[in-house]
N, C-alpha and C. Protein backbone atom coordinates (compact mmCIF):
# COMPACT_ATOMS: atom_id res chain seq x y z
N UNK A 1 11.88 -18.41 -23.62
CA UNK A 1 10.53 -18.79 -23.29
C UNK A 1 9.67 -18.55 -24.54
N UNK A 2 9.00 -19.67 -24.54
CA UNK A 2 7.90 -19.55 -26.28
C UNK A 2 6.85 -18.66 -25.36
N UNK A 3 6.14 -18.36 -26.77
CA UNK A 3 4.95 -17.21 -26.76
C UNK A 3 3.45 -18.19 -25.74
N UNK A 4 3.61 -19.54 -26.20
CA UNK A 4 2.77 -20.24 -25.36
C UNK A 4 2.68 -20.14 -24.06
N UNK A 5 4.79 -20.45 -23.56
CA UNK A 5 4.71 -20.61 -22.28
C UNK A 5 4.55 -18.92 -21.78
N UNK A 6 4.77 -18.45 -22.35
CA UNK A 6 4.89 -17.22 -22.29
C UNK A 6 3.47 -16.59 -21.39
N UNK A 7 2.36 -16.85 -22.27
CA UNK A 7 1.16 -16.60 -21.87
C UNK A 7 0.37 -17.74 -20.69
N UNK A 8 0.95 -19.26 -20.73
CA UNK A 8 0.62 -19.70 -19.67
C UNK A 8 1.03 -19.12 -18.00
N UNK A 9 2.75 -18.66 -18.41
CA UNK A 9 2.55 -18.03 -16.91
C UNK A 9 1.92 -16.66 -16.78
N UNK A 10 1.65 -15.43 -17.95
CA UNK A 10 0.58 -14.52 -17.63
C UNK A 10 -0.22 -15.39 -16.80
N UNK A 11 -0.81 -16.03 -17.66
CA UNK A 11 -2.34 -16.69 -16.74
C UNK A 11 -2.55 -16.93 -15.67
N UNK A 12 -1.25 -17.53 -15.12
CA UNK A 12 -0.96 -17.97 -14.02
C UNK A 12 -0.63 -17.24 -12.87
N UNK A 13 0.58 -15.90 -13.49
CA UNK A 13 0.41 -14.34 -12.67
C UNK A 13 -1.01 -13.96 -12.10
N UNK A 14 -1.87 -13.65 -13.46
CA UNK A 14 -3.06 -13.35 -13.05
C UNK A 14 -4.21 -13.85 -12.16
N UNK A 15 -4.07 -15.09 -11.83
CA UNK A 15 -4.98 -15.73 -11.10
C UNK A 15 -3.88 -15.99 -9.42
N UNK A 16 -3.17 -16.10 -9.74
CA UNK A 16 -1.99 -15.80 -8.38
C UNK A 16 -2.84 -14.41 -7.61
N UNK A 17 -2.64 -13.03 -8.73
CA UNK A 17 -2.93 -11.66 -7.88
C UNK A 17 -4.05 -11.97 -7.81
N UNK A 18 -5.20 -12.36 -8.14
CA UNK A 18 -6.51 -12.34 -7.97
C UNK A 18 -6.68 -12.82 -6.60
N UNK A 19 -6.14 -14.32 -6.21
CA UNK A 19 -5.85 -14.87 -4.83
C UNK A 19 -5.03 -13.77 -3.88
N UNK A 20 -4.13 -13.28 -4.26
CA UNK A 20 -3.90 -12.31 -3.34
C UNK A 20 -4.49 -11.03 -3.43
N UNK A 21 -5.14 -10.60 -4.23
CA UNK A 21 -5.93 -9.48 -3.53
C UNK A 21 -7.53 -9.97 -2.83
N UNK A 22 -8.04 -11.30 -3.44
CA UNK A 22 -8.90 -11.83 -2.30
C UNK A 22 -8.55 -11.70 -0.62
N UNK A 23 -7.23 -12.63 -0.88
CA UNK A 23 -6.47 -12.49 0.43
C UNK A 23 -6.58 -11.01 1.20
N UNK A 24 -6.04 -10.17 0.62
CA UNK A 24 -5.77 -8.77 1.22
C UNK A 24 -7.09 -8.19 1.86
N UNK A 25 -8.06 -8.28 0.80
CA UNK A 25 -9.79 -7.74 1.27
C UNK A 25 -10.09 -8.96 2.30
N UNK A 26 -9.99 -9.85 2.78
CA UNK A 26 -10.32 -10.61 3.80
C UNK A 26 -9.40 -10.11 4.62
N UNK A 27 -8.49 -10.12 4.85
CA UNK A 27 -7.12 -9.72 5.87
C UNK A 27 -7.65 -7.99 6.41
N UNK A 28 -8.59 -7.27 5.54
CA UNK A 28 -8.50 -5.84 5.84
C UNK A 28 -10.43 -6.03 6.47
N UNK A 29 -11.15 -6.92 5.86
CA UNK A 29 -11.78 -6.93 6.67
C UNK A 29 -11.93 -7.93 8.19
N UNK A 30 -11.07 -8.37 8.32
CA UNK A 30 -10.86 -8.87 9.49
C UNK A 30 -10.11 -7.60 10.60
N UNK A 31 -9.10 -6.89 10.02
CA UNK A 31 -8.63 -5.73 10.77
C UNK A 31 -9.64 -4.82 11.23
N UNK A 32 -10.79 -4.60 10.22
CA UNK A 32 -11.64 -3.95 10.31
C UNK A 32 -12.98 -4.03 11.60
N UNK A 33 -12.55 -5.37 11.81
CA UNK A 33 -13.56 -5.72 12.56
C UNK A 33 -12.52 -6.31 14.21
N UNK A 34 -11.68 -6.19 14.24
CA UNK A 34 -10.82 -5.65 15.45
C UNK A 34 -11.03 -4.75 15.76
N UNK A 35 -10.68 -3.25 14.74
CA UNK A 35 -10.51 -2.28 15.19
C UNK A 35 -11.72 -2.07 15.99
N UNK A 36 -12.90 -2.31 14.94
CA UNK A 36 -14.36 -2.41 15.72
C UNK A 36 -14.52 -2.54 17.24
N UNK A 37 -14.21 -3.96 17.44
CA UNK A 37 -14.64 -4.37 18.87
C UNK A 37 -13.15 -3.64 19.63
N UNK A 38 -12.43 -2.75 19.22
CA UNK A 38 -11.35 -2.40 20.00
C UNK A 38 -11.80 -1.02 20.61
N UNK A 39 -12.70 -0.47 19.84
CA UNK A 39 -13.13 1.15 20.25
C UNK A 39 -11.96 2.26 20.37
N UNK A 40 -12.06 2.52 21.12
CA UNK A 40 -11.21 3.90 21.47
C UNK A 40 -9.93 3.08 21.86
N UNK A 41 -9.83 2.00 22.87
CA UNK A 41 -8.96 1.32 23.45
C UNK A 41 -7.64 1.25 22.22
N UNK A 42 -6.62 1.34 22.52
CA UNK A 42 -5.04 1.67 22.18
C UNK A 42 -4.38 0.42 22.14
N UNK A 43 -4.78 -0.31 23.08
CA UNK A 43 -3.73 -1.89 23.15
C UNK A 43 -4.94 -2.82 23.72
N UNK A 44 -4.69 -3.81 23.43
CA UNK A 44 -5.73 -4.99 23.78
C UNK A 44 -5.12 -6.46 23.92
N UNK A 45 -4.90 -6.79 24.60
CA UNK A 45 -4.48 -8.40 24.52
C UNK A 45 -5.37 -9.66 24.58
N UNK A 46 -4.89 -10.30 23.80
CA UNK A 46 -6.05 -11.76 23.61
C UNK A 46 -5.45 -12.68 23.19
N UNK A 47 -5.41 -13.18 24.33
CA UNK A 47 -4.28 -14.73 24.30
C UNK A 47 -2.62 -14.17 24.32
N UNK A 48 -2.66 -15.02 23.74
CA UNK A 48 -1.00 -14.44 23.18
C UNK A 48 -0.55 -13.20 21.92
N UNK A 49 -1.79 -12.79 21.91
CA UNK A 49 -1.49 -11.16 21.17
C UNK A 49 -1.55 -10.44 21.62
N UNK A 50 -0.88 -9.15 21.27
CA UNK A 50 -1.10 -8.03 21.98
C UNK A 50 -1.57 -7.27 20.22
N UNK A 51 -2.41 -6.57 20.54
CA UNK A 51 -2.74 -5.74 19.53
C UNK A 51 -2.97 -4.49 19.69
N UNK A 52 -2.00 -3.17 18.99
CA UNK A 52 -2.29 -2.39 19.69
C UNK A 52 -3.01 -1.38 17.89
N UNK A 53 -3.68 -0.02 18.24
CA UNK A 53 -3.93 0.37 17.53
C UNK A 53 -4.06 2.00 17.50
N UNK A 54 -2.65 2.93 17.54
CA UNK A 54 -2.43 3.83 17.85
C UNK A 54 -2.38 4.74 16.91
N UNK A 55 -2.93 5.96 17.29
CA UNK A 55 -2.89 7.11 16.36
C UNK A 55 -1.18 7.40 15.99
N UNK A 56 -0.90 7.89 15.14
CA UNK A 56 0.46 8.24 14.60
C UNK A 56 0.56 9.39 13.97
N UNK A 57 1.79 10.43 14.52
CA UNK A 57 1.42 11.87 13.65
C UNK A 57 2.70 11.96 12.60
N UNK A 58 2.47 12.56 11.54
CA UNK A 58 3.95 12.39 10.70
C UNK A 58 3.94 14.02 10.17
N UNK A 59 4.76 14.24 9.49
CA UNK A 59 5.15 15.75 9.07
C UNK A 59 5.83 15.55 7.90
N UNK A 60 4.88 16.04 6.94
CA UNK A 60 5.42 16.08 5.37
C UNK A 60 5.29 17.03 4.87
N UNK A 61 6.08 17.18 3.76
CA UNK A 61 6.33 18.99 2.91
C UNK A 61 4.70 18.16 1.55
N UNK A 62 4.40 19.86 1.78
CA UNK A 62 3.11 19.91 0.82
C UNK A 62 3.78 20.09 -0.28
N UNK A 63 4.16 19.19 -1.60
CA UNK A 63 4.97 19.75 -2.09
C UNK A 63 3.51 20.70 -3.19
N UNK A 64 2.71 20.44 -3.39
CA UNK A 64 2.03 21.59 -4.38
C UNK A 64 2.00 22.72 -4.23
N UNK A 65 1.97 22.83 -2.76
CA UNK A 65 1.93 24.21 -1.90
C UNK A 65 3.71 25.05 -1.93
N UNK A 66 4.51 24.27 -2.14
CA UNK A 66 5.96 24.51 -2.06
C UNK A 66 5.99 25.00 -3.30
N UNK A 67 5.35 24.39 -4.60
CA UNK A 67 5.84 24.94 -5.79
C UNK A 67 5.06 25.87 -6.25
N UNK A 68 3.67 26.09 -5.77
CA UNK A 68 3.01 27.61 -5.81
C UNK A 68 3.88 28.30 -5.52
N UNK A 69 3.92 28.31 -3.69
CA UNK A 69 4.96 29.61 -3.22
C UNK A 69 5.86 29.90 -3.65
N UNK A 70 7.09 28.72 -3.98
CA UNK A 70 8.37 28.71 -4.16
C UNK A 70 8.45 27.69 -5.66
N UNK A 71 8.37 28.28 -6.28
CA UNK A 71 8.40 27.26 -7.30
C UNK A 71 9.79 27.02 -7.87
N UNK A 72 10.58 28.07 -8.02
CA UNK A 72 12.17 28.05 -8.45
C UNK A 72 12.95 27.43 -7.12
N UNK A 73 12.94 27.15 -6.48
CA UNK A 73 13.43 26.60 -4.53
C UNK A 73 12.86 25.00 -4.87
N UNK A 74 11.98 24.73 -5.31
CA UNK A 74 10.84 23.49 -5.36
C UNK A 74 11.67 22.76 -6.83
N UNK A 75 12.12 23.45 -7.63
CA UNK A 75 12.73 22.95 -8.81
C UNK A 75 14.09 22.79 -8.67
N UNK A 76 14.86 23.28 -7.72
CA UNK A 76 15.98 23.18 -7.62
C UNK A 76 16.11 21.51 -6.72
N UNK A 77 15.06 21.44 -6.01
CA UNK A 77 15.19 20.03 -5.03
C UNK A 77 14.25 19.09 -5.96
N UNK A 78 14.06 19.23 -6.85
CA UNK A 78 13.50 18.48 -8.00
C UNK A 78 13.84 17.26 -8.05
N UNK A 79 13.63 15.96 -8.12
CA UNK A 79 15.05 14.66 -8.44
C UNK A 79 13.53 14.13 -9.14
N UNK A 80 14.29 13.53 -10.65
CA UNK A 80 13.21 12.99 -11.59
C UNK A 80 14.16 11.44 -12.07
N UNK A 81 13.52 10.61 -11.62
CA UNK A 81 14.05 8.90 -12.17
C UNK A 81 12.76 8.38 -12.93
N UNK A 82 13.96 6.96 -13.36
CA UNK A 82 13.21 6.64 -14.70
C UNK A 82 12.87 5.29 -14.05
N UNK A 83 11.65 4.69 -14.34
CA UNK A 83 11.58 3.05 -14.01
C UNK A 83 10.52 2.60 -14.79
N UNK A 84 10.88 1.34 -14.74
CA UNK A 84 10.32 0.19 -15.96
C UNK A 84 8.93 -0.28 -14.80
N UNK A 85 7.64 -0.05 -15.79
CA UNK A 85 6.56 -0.62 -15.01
C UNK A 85 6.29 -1.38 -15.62
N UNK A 86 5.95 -2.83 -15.09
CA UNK A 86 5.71 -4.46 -15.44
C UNK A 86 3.89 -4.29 -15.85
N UNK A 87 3.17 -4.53 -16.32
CA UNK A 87 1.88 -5.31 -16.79
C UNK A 87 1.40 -5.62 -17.54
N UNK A 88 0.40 -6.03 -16.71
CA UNK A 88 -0.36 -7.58 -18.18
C UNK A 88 -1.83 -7.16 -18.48
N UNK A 89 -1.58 -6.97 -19.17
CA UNK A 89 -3.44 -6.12 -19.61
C UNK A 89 -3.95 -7.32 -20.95
């Protein structure tokens, strides 16, 4: 690939994500304004949707708090990888 085409598809990347993060901020304010008219209510149906919008509890290790307390225990479960980050600045 030449340096031309090279930079035509940057350009073309870039105005792609621009459309999709337009997309995304419309898509989140439309959720936003469900959740709205949904209130407290958990499930809601309208038409052929069901939409529901439920609290969820999860359980995760603090890890900052793990390597204060335990910091040699916290280093032993350590796992460090390597990866290639893509951008166009």
């Amino acid at each position: 690939m030449s340096i031309n085409e090279m930079e035509r598809k940057a350009r073309e990347l870039r105005e792609l994500q621009a459309l999709i993060e337009e997309a995304a901020a419309e898509a989140e304010a439309i959720k936003d304004a469900i959740k709205a008219a949904m209130g407290d209510a958990e499930e809601v149906h309208a038409g052929e949707y069901k939409i529901t919008w439920k609290a969820v509890t999860t359980a995760r290790i603090d890890t900052a708090a793990l390597k204060k307390a335990l910091s040699d225990l916290a280093q032993q479960f350590t796992k460090t990888t390597t990866a290639r980050r893509f951008c166009i600045a």
